[in-house]
N, C-alpha and C. Protein backbone atom coordinates (compact mmCIF):
# COMPACT_ATOMS: atom_id res chain seq x y z
N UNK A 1 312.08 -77.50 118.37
CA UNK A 1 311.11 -77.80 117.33
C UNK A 1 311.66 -77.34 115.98
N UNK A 2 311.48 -78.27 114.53
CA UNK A 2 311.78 -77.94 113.70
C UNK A 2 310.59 -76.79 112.89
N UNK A 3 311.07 -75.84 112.60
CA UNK A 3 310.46 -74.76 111.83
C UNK A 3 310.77 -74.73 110.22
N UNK A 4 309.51 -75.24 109.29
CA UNK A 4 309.69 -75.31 108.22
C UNK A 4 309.17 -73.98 107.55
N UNK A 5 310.17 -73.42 106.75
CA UNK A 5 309.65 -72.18 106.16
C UNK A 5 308.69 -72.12 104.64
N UNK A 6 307.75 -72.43 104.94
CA UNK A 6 306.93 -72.66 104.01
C UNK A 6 306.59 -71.87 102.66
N UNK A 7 306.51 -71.43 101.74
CA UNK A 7 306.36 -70.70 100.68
C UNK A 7 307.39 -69.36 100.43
N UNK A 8 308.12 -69.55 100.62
CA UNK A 8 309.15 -68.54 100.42
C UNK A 8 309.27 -67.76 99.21
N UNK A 9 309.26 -66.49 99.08
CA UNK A 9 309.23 -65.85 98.27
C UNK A 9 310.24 -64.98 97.49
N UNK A 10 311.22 -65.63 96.19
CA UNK A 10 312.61 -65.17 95.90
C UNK A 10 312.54 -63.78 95.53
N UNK A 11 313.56 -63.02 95.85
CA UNK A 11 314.05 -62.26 95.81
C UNK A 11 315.40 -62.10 95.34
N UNK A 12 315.70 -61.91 94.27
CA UNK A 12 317.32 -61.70 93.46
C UNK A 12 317.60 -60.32 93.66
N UNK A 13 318.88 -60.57 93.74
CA UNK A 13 319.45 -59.57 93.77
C UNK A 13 320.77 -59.05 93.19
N UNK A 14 321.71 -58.43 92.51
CA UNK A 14 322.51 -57.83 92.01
C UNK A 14 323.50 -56.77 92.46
N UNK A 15 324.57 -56.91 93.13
CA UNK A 15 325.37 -55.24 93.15
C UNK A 15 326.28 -55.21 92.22
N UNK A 16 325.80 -54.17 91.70
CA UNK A 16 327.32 -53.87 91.14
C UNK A 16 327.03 -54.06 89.25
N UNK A 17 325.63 -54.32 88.75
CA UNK A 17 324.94 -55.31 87.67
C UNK A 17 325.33 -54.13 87.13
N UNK A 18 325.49 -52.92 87.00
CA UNK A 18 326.55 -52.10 85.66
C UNK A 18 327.11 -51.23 86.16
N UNK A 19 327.66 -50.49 85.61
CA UNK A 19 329.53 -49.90 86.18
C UNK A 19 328.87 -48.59 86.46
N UNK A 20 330.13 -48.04 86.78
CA UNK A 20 329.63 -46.85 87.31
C UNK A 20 329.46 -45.78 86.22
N UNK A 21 330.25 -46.59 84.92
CA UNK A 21 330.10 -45.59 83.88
C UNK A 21 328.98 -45.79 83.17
N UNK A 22 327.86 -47.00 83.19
CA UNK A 22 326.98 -47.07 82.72
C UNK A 22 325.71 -46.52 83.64
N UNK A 23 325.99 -46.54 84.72
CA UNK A 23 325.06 -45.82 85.59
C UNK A 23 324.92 -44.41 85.24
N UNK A 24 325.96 -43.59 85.19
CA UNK A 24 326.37 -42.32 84.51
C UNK A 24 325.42 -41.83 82.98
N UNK A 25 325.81 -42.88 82.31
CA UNK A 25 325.10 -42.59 80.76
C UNK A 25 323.53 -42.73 80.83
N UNK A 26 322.98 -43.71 81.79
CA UNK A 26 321.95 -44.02 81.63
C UNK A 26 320.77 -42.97 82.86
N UNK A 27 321.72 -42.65 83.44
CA UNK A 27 321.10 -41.56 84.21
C UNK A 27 321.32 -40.00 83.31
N UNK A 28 322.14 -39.69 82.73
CA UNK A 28 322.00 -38.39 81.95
C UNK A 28 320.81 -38.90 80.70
N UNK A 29 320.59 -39.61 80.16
CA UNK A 29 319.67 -39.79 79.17
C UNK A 29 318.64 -40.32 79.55
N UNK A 30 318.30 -40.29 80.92
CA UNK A 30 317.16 -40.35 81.52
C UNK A 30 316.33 -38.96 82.07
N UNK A 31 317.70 -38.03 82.25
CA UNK A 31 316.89 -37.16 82.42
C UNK A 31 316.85 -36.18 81.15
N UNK A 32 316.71 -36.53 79.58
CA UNK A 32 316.62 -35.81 78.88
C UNK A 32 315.08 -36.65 78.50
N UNK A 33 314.28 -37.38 78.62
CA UNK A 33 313.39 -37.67 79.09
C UNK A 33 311.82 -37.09 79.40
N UNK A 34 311.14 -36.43 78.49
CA UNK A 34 309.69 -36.46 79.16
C UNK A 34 309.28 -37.06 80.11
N UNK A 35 309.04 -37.07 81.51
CA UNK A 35 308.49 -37.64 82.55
C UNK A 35 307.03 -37.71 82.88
N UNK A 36 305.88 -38.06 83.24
CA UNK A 36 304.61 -37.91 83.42
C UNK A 36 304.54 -38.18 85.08
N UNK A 37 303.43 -37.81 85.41
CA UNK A 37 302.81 -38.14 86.71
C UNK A 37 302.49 -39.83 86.78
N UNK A 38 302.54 -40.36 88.07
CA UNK A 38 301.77 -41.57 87.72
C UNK A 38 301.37 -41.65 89.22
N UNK A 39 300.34 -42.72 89.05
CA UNK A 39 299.90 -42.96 90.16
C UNK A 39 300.49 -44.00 91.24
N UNK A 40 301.57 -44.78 90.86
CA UNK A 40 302.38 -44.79 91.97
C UNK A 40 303.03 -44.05 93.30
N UNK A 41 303.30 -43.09 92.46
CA UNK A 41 304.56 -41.95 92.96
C UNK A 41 303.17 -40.87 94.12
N UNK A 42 303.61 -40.58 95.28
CA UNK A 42 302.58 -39.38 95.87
C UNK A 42 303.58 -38.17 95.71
N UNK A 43 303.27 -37.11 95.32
CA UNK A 43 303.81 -35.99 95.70
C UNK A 43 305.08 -36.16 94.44
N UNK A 44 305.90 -35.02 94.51
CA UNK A 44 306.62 -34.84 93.55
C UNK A 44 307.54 -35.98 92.64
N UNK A 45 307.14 -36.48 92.06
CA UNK A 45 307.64 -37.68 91.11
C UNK A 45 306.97 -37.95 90.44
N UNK A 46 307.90 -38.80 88.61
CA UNK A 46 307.50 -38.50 87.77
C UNK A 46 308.11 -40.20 87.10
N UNK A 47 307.19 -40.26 85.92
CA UNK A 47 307.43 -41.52 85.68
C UNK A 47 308.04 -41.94 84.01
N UNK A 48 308.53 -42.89 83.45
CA UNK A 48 308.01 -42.47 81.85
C UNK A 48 307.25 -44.18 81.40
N UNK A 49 306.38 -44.64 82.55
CA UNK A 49 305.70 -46.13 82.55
C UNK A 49 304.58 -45.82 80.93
N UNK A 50 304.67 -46.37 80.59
CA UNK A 50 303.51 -46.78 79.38
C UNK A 50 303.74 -45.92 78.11
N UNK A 51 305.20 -45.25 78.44
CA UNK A 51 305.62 -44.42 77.22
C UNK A 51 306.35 -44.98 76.41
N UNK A 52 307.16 -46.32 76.98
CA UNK A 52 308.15 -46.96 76.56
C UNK A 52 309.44 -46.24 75.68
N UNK A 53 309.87 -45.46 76.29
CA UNK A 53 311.15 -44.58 75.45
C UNK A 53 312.42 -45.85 75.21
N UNK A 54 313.00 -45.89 74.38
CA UNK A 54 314.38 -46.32 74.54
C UNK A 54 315.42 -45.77 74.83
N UNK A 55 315.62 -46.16 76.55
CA UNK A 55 317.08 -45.26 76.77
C UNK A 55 317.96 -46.07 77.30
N UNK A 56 317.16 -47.60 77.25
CA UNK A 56 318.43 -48.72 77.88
C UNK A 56 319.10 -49.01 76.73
N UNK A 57 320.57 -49.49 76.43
CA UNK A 57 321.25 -49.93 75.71
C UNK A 57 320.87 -51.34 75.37
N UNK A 58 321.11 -51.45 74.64
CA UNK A 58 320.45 -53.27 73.96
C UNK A 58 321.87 -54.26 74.98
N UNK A 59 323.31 -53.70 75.13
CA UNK A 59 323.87 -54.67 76.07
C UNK A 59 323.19 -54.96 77.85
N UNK A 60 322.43 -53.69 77.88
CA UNK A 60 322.54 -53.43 79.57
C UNK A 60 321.06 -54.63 79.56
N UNK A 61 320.39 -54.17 78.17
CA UNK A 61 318.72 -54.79 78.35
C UNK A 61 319.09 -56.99 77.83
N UNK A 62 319.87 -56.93 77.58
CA UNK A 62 320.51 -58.62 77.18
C UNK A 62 321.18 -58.83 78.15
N UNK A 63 321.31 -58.15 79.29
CA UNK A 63 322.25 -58.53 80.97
C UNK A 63 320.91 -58.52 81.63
N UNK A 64 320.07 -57.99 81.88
CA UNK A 64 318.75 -57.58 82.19
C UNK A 64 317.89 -59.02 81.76
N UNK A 65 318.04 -59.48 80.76
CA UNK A 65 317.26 -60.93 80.42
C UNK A 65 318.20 -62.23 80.86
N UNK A 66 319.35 -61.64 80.67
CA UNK A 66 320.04 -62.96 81.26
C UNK A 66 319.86 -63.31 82.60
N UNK A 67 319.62 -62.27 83.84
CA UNK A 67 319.47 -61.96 85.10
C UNK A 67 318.07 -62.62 85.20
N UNK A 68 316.53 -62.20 84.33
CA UNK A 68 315.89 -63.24 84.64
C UNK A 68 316.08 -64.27 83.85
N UNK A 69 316.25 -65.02 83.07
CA UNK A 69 316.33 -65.93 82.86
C UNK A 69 317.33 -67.00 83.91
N UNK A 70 318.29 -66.29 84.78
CA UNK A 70 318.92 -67.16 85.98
C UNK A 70 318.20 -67.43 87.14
N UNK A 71 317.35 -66.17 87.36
CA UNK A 71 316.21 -65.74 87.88
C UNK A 71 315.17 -66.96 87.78
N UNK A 72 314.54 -66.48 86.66
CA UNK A 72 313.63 -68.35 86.66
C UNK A 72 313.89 -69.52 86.11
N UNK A 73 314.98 -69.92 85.80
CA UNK A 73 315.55 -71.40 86.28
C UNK A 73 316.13 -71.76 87.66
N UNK A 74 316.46 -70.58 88.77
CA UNK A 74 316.63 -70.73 89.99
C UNK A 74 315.46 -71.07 90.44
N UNK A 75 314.60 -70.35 89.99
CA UNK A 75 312.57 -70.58 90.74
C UNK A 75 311.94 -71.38 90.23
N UNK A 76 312.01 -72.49 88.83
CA UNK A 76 311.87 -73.28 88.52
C UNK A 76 310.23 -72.82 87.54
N UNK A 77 310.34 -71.25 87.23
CA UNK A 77 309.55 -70.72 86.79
C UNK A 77 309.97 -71.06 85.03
N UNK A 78 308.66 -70.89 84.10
CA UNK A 78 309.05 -70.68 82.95
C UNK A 78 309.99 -69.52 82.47
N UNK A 79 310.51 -69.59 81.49
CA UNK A 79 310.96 -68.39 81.12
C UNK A 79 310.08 -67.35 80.73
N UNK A 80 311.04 -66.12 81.16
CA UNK A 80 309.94 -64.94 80.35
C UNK A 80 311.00 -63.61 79.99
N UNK A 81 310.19 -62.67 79.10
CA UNK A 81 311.04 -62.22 78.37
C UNK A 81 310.08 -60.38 78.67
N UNK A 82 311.12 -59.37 78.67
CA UNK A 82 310.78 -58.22 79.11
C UNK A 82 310.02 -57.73 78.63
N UNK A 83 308.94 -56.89 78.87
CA UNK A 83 307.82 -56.59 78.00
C UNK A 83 308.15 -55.02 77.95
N UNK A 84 308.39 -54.47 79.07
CA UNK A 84 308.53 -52.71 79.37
C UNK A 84 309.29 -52.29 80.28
N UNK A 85 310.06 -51.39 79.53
CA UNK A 85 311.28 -50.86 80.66
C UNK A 85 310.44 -49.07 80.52
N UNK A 86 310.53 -49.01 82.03
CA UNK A 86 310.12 -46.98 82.46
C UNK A 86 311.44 -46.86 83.37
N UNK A 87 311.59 -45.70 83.47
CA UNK A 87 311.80 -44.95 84.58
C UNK A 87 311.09 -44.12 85.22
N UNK A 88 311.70 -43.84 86.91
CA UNK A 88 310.87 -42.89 87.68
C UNK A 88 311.88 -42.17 88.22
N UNK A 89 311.37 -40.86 88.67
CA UNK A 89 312.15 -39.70 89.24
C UNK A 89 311.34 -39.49 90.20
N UNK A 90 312.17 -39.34 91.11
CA UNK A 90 311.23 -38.70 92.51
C UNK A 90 312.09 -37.65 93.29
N UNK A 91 311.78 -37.10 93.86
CA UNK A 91 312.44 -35.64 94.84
C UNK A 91 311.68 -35.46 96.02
N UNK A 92 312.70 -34.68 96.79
CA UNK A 92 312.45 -34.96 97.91
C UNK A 92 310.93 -34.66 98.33
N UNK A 93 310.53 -35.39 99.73
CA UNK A 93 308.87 -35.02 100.24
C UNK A 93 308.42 -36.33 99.32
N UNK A 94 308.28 -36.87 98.00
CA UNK A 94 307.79 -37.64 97.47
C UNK A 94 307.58 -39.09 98.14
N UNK A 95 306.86 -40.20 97.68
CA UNK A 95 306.35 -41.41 98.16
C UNK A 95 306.32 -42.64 97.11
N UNK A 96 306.27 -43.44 96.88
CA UNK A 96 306.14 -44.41 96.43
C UNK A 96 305.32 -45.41 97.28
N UNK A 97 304.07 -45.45 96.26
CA UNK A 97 302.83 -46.01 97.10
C UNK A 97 303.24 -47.61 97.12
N UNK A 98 302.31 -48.02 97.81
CA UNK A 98 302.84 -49.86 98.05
C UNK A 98 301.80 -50.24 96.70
N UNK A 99 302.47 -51.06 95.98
CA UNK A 99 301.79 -51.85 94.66
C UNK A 99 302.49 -52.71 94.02
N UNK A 100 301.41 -53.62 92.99
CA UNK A 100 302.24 -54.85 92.55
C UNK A 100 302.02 -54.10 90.81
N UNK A 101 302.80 -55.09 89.99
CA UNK A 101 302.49 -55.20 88.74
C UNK A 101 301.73 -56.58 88.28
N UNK A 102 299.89 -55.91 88.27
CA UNK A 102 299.61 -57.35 87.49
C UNK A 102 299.68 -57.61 86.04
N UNK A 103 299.85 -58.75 85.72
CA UNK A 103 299.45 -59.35 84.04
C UNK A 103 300.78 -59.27 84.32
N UNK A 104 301.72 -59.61 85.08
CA UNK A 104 303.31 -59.84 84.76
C UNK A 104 303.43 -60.81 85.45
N UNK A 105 304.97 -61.25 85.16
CA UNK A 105 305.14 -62.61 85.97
C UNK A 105 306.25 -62.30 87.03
N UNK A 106 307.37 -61.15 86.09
CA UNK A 106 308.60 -60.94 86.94
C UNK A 106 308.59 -59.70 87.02
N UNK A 107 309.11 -59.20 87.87
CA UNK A 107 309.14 -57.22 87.81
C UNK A 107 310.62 -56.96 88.54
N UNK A 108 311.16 -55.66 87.98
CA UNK A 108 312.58 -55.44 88.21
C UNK A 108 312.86 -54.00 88.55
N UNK A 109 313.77 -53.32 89.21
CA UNK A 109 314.22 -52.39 89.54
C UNK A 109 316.13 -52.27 89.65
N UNK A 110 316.70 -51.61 88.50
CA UNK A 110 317.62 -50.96 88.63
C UNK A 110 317.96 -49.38 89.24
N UNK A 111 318.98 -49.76 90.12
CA UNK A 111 318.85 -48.38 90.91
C UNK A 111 319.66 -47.38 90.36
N UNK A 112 319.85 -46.40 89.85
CA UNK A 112 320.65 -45.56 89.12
C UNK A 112 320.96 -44.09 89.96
N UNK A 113 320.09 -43.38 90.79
CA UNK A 113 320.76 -42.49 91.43
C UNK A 113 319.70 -42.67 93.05
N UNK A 114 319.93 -43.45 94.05
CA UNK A 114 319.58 -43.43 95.34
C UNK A 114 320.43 -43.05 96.58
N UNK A 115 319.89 -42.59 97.36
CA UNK A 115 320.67 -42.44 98.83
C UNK A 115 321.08 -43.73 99.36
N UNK A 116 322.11 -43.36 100.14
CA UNK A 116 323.26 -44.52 99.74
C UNK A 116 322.30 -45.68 101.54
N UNK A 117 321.32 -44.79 102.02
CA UNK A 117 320.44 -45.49 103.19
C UNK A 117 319.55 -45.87 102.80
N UNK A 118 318.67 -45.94 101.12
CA UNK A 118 317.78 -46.45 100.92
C UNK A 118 317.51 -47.41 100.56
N UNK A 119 316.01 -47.72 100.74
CA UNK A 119 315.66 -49.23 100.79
C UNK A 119 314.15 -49.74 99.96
N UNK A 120 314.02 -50.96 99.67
CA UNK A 120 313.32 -51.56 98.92
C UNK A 120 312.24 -52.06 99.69
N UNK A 121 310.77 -51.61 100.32
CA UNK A 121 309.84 -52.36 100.88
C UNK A 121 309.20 -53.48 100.19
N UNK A 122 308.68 -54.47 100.66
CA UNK A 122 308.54 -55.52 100.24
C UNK A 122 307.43 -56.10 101.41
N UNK A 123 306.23 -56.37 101.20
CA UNK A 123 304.91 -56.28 101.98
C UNK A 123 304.34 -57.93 101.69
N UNK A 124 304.27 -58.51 103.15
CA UNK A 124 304.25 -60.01 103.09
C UNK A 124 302.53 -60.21 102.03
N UNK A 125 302.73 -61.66 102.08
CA UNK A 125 301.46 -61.58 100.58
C UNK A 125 300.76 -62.37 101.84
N UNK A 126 300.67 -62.82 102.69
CA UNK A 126 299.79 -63.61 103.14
C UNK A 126 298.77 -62.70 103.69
N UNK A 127 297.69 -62.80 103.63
CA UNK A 127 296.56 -61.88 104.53
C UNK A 127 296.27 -61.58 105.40
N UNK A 128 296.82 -63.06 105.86
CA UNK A 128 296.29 -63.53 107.74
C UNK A 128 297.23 -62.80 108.50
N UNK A 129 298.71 -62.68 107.96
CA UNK A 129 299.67 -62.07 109.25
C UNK A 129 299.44 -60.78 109.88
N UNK A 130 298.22 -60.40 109.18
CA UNK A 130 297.60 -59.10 110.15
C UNK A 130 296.94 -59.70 111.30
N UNK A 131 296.53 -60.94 111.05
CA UNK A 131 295.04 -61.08 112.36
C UNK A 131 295.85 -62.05 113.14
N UNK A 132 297.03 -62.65 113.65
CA UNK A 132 297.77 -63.12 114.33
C UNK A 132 298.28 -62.03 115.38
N UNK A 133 297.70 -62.48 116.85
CA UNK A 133 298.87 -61.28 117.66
C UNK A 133 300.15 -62.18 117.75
N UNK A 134 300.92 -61.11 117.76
CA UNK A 134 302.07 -61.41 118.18
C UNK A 134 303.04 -60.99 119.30
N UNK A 135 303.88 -62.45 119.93
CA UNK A 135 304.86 -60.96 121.14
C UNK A 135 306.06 -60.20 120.61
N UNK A 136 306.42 -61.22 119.45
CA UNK A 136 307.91 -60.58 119.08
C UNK A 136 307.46 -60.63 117.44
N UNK A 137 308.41 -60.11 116.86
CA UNK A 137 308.43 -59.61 115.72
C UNK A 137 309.10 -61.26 114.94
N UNK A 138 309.39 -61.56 114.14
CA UNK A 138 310.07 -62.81 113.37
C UNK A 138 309.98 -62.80 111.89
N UNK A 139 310.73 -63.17 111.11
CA UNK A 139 310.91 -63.46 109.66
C UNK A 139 309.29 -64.23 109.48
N UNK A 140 308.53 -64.90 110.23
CA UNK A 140 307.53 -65.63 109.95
C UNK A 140 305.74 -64.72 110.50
N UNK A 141 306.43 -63.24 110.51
CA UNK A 141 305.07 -63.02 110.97
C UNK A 141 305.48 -61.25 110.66
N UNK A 142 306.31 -60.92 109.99
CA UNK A 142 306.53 -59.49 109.53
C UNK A 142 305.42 -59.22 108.58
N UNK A 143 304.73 -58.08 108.72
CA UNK A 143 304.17 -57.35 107.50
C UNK A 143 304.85 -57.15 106.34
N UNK A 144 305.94 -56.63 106.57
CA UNK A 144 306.67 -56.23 105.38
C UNK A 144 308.23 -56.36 105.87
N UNK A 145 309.41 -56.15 104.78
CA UNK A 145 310.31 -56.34 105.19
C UNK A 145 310.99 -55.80 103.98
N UNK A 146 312.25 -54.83 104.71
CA UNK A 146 312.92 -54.37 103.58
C UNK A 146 314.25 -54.70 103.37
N UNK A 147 314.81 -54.47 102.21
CA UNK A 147 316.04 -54.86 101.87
C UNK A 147 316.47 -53.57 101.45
N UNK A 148 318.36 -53.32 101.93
CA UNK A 148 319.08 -52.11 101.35
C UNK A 148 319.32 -52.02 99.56
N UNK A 149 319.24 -51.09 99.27
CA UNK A 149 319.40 -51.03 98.03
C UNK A 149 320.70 -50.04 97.30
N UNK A 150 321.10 -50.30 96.33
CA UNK A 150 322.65 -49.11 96.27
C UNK A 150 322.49 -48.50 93.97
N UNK A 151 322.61 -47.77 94.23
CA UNK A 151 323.23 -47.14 93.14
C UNK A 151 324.21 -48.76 92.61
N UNK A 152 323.43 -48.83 90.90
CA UNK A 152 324.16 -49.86 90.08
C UNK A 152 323.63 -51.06 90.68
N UNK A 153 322.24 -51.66 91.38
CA UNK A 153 321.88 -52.60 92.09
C UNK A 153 320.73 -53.25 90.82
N UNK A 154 320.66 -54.50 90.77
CA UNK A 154 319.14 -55.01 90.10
C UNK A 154 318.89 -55.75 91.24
N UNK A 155 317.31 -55.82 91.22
CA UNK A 155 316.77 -56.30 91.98
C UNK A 155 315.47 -56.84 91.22
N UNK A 156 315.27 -58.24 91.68
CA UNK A 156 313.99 -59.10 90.80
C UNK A 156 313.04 -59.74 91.50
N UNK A 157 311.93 -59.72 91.43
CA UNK A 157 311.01 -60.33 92.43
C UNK A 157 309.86 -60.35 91.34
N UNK A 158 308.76 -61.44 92.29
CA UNK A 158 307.59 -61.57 91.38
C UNK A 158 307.09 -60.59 91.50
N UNK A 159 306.17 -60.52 90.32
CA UNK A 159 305.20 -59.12 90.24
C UNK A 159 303.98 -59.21 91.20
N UNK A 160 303.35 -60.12 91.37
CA UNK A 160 302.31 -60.01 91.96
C UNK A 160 302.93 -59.63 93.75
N UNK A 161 303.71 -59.56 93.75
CA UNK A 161 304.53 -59.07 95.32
C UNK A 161 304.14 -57.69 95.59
N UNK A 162 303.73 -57.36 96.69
CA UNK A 162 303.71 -55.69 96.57
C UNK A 162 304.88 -54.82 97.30
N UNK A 163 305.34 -54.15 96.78
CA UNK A 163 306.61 -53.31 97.03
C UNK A 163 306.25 -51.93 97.02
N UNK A 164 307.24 -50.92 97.65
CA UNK A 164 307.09 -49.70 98.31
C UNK A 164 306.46 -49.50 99.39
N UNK A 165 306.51 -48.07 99.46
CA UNK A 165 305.79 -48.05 101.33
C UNK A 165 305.00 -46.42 101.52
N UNK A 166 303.66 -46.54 101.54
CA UNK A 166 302.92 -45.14 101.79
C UNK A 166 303.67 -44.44 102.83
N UNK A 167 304.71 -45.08 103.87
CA UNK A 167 304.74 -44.47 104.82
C UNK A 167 306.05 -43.42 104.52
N UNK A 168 307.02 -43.75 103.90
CA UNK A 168 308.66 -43.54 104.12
C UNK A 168 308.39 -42.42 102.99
N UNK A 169 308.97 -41.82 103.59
CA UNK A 169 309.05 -40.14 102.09
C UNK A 169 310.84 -40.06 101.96
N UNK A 170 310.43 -39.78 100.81
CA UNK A 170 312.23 -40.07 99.83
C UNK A 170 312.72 -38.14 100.55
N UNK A 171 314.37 -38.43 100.37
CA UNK A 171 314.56 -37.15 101.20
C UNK A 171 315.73 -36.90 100.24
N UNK A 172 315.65 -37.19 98.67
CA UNK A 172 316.57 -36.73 98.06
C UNK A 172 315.59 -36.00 97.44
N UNK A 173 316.69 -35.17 95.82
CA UNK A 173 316.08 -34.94 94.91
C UNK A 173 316.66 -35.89 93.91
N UNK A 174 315.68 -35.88 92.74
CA UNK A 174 316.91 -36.89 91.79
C UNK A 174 316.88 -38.19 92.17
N UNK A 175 315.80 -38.59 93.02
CA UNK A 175 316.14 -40.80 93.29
C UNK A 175 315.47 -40.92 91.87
N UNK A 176 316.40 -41.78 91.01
CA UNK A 176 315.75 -42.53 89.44
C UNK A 176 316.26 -44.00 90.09
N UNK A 177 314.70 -44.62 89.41
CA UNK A 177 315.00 -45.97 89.51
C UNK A 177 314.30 -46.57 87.69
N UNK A 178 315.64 -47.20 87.56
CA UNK A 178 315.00 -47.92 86.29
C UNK A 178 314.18 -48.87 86.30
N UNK A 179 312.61 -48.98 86.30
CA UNK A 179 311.60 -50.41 86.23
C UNK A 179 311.61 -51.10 85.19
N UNK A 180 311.01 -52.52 85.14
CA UNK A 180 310.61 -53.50 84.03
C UNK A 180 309.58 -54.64 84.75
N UNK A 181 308.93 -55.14 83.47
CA UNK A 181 308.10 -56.33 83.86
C UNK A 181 308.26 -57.11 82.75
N UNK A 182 308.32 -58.60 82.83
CA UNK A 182 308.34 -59.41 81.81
C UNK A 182 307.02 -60.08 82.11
N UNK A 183 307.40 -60.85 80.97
CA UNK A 183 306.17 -62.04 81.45
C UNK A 183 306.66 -63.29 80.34
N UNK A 184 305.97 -64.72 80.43
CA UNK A 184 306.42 -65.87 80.12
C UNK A 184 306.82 -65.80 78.18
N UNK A 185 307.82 -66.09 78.07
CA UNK A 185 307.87 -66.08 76.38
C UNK A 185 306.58 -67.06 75.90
C-alpha cells in the first residue's frame, strides 16, 4: 500500500552555520550578559528574551536572515524578517519546558555551548495522535520526535511547533542556546 505523508512539517537545519571562532566570541559576550528567569526554563536557567541586548554581530544576524529567507522559499512561505534575538543559559538539573512562540511565523535556535548528546524535542501538532492505540511506534504516529543537535548548529522550524521536553533535565552547566523569531516582512 502506498503511504502518503500528509502535512509535513519542515525542519531546517545547519552544521557548522559559524566557526568555531565565532561560536567562541559569541559565547564570551553572552555571558557578560544580564540573564533573567523565564518561564520556559524549570529550575536553574536564565534567559535574556524580551531584553533584546545586542550581542549578535550584524554578519552572523544577515547569515541568520539569509537561512530564513532559503528557509521560506523552500516552504513556499512569505518572507519574514527577525524580530528578536535572546539567549538562554541553563545548568545542570535544569529543564526546558515544551512551548511554541506565538505571533511568529519562524523561530530559530543557534547552539553555542551544548553536550555533544544533546537534542532538540519537537512534539507532533496533531491532537488526535494521542487517542490512536498503537502496536508499534512509526514516523506517522510519534508524539514527539527529536533531532541531535551540535555546538555551531542553526536550526529553523515554525513557531507555532512546540519544542523542548518537561521530561529530559540538561546535565551540563553552561548549555547557551542562541533564540529568534521572525515574522512576515
Amino acid at each position: 500500500m502506498n503511504i502518503v505523508p500528509l502535512f509535513p512539517t519542515p525542519i531546517g537545519s545547519k552544521v557548522d552555520f559559524i566557526t568555531s571562532k565565532e561560536r567562541l566570541q559569541l559565547w564570551d559576550r553572552i555571558k557578560k550578559i544580564d540573564h533573567h528567569p523565564h518561564e520556559s526554563i524549570i529550575g536553574e536557567g536564565y534567559s535574556t528574551h524580551r531584553k533584546s541586548p545586542k550581542f549578535v554581530d550584524k554578519k552572523i544576524q544577515d547569515r541568520i536572515q539569509s537561512a530564513l529567507d532559503e528557509y521560506n522559499e523552500t516552504c513556499g512561505n512569505f518572507p519574514s524578517k527577525i524580530l528578536d534575538i535572546w539567549s538562554n543559559i541553563q545548568n545542570s538539573g535544569s529543564k526546558l519546558k515544551q512551548h511554541s512562540h506565538a505571533g511568529c511565523d519562524i523561530s530559530g535556535a543557534l547552539y553555542i555551548n551544548v553536550a555533544e548528546d544533546d537534542k532538540l524535542y519537537f512534539h507532533n501538532p496533531n491532537p488526535y495522535v494521542y487517542f490512536t492505540p498503537r502496536k508499534d511506534l512509526t514516523p506517522y504516529n510519534y508524539e514527539y520526535h527529536w533531532i541531535p543537535v551540535k555546538n555551531c548548529q542553526l536550526v529553523l522550524f515554525p513557531s507555532w511547533l512546540r519544542h523542548g521536553n518537561d521530561n529530559v533535565i540538561n546535565k551540563m552547566d553552561g548549555r547557551i542556546v542562541v533564540s529568534f523569531n521572525s515574522v512576515n516582512k
